[in-house]
N, C-alpha and C. Protein backbone atom coordinates (compact mmCIF):
# COMPACT_ATOMS: atom_id res chain seq x y z
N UNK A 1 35.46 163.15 63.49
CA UNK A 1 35.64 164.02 64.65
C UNK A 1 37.00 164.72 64.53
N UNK A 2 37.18 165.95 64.67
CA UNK A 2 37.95 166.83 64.50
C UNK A 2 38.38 167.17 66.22
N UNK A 3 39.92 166.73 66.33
CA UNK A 3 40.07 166.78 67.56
C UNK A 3 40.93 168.41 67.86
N UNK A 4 41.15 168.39 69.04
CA UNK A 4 41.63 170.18 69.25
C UNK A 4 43.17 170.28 69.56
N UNK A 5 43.87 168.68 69.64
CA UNK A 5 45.36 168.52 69.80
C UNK A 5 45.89 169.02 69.02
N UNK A 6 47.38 170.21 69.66
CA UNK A 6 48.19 169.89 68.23
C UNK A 6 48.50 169.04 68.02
N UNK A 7 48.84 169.05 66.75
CA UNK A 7 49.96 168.38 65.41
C UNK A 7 50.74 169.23 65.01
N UNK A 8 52.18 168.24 65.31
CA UNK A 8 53.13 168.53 64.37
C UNK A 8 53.52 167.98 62.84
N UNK A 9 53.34 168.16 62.09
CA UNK A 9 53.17 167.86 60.69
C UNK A 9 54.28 168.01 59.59
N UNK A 10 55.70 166.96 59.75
CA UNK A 10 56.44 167.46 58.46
C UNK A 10 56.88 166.02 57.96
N UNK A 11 57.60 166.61 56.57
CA UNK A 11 57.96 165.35 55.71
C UNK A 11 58.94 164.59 55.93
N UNK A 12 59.13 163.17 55.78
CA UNK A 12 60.15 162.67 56.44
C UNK A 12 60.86 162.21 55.15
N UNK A 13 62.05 162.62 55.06
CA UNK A 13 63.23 161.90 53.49
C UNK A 13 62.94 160.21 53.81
N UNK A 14 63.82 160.07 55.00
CA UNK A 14 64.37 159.04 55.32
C UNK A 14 62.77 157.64 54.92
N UNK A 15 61.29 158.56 55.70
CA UNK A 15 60.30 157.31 55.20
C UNK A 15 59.39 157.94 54.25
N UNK A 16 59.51 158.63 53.25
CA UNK A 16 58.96 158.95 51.94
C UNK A 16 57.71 159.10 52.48
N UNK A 17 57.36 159.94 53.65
CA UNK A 17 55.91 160.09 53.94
C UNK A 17 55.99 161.08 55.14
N UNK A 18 54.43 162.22 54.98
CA UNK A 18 54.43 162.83 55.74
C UNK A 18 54.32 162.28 57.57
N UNK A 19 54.61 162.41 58.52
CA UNK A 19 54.96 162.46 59.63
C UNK A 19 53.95 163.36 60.60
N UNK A 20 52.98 162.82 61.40
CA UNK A 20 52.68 163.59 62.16
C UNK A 20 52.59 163.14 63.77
N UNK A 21 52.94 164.34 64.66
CA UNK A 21 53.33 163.73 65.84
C UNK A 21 52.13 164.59 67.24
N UNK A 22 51.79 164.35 67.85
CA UNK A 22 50.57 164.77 69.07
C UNK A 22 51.41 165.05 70.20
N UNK A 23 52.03 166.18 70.52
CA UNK A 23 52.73 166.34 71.83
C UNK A 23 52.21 166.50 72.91
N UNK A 24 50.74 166.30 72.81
CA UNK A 24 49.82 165.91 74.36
C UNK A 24 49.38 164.56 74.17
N UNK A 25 49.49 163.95 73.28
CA UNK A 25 49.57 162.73 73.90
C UNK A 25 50.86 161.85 73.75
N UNK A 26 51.36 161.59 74.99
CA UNK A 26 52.88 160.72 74.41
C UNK A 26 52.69 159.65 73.77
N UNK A 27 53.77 159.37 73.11
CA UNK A 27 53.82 158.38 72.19
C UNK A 27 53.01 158.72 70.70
N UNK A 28 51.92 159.16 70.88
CA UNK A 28 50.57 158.97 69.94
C UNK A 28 51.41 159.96 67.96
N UNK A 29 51.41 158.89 67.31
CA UNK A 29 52.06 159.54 66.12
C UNK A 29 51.45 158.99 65.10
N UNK A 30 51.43 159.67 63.66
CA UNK A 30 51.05 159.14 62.74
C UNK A 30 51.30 158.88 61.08
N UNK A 31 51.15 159.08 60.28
CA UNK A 31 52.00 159.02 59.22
C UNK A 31 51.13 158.72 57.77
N UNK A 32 51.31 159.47 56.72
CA UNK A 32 50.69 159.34 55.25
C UNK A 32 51.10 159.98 54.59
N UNK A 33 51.13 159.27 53.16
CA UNK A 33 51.54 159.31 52.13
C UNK A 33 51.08 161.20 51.50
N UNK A 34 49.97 161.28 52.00
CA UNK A 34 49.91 162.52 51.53
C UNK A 34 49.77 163.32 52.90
N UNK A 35 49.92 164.84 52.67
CA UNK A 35 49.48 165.30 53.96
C UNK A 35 48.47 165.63 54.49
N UNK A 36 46.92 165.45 53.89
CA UNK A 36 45.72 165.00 54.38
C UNK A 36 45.48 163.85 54.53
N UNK A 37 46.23 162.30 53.80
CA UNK A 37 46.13 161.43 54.64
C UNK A 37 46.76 161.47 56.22
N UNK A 38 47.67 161.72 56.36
CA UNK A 38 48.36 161.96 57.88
C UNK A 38 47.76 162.49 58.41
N UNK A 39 46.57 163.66 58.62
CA UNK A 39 46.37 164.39 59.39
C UNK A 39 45.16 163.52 59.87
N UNK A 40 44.32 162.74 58.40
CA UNK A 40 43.16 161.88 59.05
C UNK A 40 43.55 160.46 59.92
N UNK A 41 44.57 160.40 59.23
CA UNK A 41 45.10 158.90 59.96
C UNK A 41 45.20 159.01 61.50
N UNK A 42 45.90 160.64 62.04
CA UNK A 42 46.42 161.03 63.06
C UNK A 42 45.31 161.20 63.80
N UNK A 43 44.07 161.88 63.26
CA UNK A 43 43.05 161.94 63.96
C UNK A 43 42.28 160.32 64.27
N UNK A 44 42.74 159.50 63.45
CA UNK A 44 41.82 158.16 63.88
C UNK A 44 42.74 157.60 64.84
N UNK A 45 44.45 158.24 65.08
CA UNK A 45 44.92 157.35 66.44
C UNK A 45 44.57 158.28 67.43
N UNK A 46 44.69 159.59 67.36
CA UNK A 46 43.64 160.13 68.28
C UNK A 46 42.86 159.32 69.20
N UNK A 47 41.40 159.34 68.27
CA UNK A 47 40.93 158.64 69.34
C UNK A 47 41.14 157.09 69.72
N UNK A 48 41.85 156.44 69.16
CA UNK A 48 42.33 155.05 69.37
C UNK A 48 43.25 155.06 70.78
N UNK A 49 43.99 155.72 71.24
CA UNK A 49 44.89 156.55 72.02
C UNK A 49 43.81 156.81 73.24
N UNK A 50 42.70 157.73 72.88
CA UNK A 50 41.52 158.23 74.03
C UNK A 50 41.52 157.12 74.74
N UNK A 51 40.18 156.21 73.64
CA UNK A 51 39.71 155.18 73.94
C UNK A 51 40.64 154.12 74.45
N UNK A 52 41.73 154.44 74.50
CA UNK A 52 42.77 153.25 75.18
C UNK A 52 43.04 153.84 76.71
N UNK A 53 43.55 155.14 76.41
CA UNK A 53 43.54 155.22 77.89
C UNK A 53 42.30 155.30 78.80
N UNK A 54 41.63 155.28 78.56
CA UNK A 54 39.96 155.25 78.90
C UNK A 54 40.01 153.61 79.58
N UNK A 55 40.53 153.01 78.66
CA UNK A 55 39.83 151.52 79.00
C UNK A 55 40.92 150.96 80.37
N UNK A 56 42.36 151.83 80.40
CA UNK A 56 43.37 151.34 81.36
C UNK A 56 43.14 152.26 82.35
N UNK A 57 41.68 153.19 82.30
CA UNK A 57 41.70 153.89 83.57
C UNK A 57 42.87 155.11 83.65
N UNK A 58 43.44 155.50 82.40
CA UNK A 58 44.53 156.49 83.03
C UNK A 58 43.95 157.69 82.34
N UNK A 59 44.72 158.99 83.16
CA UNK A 59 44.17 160.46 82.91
C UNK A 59 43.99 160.49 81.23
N UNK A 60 42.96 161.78 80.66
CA UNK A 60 43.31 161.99 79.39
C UNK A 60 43.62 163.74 79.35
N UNK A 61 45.11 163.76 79.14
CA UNK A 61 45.26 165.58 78.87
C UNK A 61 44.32 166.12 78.12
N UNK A 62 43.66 167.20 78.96
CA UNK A 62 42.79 168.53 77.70
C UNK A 62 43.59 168.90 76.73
N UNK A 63 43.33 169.41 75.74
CA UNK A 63 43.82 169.75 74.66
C UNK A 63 44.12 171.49 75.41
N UNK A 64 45.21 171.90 74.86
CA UNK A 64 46.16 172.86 75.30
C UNK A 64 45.44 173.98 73.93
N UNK A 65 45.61 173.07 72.71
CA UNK A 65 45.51 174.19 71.86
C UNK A 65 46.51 174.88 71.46
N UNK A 66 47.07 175.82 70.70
CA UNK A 66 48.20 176.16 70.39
C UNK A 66 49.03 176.55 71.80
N UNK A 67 50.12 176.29 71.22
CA UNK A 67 51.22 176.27 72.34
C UNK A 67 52.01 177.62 71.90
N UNK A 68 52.55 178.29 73.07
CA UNK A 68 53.01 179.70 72.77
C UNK A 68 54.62 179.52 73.01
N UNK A 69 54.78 180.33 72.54
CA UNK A 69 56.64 180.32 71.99
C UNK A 69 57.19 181.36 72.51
N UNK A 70 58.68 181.35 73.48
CA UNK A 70 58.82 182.59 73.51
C UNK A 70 59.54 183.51 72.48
């Protein structure tokens, strides 16, 4: 499942691996060695993240979709 959140997606020196971060969902981040592993990894906390707040009963943000800059 291909979700509609952004991702932010860059390389990290400091942990020798790409970095990806979900700014609609807090907290929710992810991380791989390559940068299609990260993006799938990110999508499987995705919904790990859904399905969690689902189960504690709390809101789930719509996906925004790209975010505009001024």
């Amino acid at each position: 499942m291909t979700s509609k959140y952004e991702m932010i997606i860059y390389w990290s020196e400091q942990d020798q691996s790409y970095i990806v971060e979900v700014p609609e969902l807090p907290g929710c981040m992810a991380d791989g060695n390559s940068y299609q592993e990260a993006v799938r990894n990110a999508e499987q906390v995705i919904n790990e993240w859904i399905e969690t707040a689902k189960e504690l009963g709390r809101s789930i943000p719509e996906p925004k979709g790209r975010l505009l800059y001024a």
